[in-house]
Protein backbone atom coordinates (compact mmCIF):
# COMPACT_ATOMS: atom_id res chain seq x y z
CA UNK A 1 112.43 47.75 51.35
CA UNK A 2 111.32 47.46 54.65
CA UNK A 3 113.90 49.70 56.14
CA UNK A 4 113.33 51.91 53.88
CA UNK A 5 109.55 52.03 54.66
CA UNK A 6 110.01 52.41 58.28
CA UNK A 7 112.71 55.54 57.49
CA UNK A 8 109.81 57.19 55.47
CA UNK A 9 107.26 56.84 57.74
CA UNK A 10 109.44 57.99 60.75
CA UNK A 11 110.74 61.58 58.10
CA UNK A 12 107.14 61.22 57.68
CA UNK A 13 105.85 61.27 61.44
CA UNK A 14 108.64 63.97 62.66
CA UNK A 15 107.62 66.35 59.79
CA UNK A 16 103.94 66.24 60.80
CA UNK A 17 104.40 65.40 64.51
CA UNK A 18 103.30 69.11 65.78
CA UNK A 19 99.59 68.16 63.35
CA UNK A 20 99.26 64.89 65.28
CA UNK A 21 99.63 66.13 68.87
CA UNK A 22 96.28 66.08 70.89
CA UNK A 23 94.40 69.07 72.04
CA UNK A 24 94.48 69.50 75.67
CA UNK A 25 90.62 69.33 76.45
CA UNK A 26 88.71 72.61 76.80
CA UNK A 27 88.07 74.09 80.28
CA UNK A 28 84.29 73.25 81.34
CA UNK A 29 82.19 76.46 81.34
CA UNK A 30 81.35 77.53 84.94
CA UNK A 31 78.08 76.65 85.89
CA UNK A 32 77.29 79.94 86.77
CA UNK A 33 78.34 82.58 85.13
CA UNK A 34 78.64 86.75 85.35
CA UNK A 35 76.81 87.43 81.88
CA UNK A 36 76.57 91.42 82.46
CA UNK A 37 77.50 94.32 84.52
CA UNK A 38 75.30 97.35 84.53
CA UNK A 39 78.32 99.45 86.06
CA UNK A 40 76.99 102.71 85.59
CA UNK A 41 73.11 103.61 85.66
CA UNK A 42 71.75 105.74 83.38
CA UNK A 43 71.57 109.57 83.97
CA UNK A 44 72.99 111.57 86.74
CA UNK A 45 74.54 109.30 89.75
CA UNK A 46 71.63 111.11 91.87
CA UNK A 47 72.33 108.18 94.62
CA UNK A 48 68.45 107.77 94.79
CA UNK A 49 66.94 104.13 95.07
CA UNK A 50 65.69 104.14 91.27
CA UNK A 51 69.61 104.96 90.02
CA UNK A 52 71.15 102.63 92.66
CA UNK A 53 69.39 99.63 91.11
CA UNK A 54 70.05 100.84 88.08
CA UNK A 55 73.38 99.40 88.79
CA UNK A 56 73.27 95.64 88.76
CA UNK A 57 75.17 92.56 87.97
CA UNK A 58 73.39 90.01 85.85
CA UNK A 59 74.40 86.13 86.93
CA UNK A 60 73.10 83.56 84.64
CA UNK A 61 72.94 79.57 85.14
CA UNK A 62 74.41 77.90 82.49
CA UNK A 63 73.88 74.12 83.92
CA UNK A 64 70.66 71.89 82.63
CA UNK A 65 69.60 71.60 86.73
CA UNK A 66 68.70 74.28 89.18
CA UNK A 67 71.20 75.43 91.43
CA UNK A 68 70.96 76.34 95.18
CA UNK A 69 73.42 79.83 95.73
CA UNK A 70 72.81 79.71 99.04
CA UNK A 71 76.58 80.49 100.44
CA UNK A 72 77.75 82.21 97.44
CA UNK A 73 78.57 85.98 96.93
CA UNK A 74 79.35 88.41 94.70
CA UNK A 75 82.13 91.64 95.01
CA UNK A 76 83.95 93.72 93.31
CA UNK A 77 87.66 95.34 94.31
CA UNK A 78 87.00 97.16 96.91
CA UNK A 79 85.47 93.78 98.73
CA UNK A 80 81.79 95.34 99.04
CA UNK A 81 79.89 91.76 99.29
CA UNK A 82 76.66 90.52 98.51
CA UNK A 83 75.99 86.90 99.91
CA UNK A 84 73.15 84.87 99.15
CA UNK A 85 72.22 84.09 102.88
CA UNK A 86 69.41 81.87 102.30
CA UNK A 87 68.25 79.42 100.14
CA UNK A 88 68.46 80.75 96.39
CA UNK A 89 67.35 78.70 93.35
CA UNK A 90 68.05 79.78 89.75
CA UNK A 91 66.97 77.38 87.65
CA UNK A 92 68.41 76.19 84.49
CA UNK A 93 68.93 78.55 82.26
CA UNK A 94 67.82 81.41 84.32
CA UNK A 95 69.02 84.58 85.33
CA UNK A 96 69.00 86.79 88.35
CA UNK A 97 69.92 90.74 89.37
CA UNK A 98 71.56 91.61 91.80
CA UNK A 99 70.33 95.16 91.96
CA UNK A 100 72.75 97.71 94.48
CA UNK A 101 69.98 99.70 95.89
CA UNK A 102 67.08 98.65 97.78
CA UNK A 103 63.89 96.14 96.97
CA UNK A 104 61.94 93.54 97.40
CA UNK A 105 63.85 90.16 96.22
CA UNK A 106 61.98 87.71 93.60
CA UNK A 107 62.88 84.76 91.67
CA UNK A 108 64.88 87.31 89.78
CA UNK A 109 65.80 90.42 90.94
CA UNK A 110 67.60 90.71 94.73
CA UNK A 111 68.89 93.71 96.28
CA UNK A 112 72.18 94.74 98.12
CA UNK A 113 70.33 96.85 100.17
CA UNK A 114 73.21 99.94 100.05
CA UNK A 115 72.45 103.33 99.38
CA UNK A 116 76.01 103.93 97.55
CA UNK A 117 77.62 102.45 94.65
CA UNK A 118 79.36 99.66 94.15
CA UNK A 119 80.39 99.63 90.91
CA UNK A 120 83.19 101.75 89.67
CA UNK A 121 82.31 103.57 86.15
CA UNK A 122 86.13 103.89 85.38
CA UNK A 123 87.59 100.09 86.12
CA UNK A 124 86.40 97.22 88.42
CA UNK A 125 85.88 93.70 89.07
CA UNK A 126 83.17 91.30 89.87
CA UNK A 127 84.01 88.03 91.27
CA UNK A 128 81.68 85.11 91.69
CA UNK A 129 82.40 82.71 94.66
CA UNK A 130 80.20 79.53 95.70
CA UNK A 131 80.22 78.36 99.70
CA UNK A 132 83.86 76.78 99.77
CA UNK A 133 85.34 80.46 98.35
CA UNK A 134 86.04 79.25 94.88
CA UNK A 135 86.03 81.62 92.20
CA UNK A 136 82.98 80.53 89.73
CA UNK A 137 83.88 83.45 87.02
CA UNK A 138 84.97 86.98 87.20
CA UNK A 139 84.41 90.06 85.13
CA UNK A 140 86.13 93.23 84.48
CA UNK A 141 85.90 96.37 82.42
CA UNK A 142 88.78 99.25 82.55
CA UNK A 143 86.85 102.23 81.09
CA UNK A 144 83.99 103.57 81.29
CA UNK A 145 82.10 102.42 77.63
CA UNK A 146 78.26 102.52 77.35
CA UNK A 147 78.21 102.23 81.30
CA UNK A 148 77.55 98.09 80.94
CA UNK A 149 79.44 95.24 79.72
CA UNK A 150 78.90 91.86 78.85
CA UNK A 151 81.03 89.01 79.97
């Protein structure tokens, strides 16, 4: 009886065995991530101020504790960079803009300061890096859509 017990349960254990095997865990979200990218502003690509920052990446802080970017930057494919050169704090739950064009930076907006685009309407990347050169989180689009997308 025993035997025959220990057979079952071992029929048993290979039959199920792929059921029983344990999930690998799931990758931690970053703690900062690229939520949206306004790749192409609205109306004719007139190059003024108003339709550079028009064009903007949106980073958002998903972490329960305010984070210091100070170090970190932002580019797409081309490798036109955006650093955060000083002291930056986006607190939990936050976001900020990194407009192209020109500005005054805030708590949530900051500006690139460039007077072309950066963004490319037809394909691109944006890549997120902290101080060490890391990649946080990344985002790309292939086409151009309704000129934003969300990542």
């Amino acid at each position: 009886m025993k035997k025959r017990l220990i057979g079952f349960v071992s029929a048993l254990a290979i039959a199920v065995g792929g059921s029983l095997a344990v999930a690998a865990p799931a990758q931690a979200a970053p703690a900062v991530m690229i939520t949206k990218v306004y790749y192409d502003s609205p109306g004719s690509d007139t190059r003024s101020n108003s339709s550079l920052n028009a064009e903007y990446v949106r980073l958002t802080n998903k972490r329960s504790t305010t984070l210091n970017l100070k170090g970190w930057t932002l580019r797409d494919k081309t490798g036109y960079t955006y650093k955060f050169s000083t002291d930056f704090r986006l607190p939990a739950g936050k976001n900020v803009y990194i407009h192209t064009g020109k500005g005054t930076n805030t708590s949530a907006h900051r500006y690139w300061g460039r007077s072309s685009y950066v963004w490319n309407n037809t394909g691109d990347k944006a890549y997120l890096r902290n101080t060490s050169g890391t990649l946080i989180d990344s985002c790309t689009w292939t086409k151009i859509g309704n000129g934003y997308t969300y990542c």
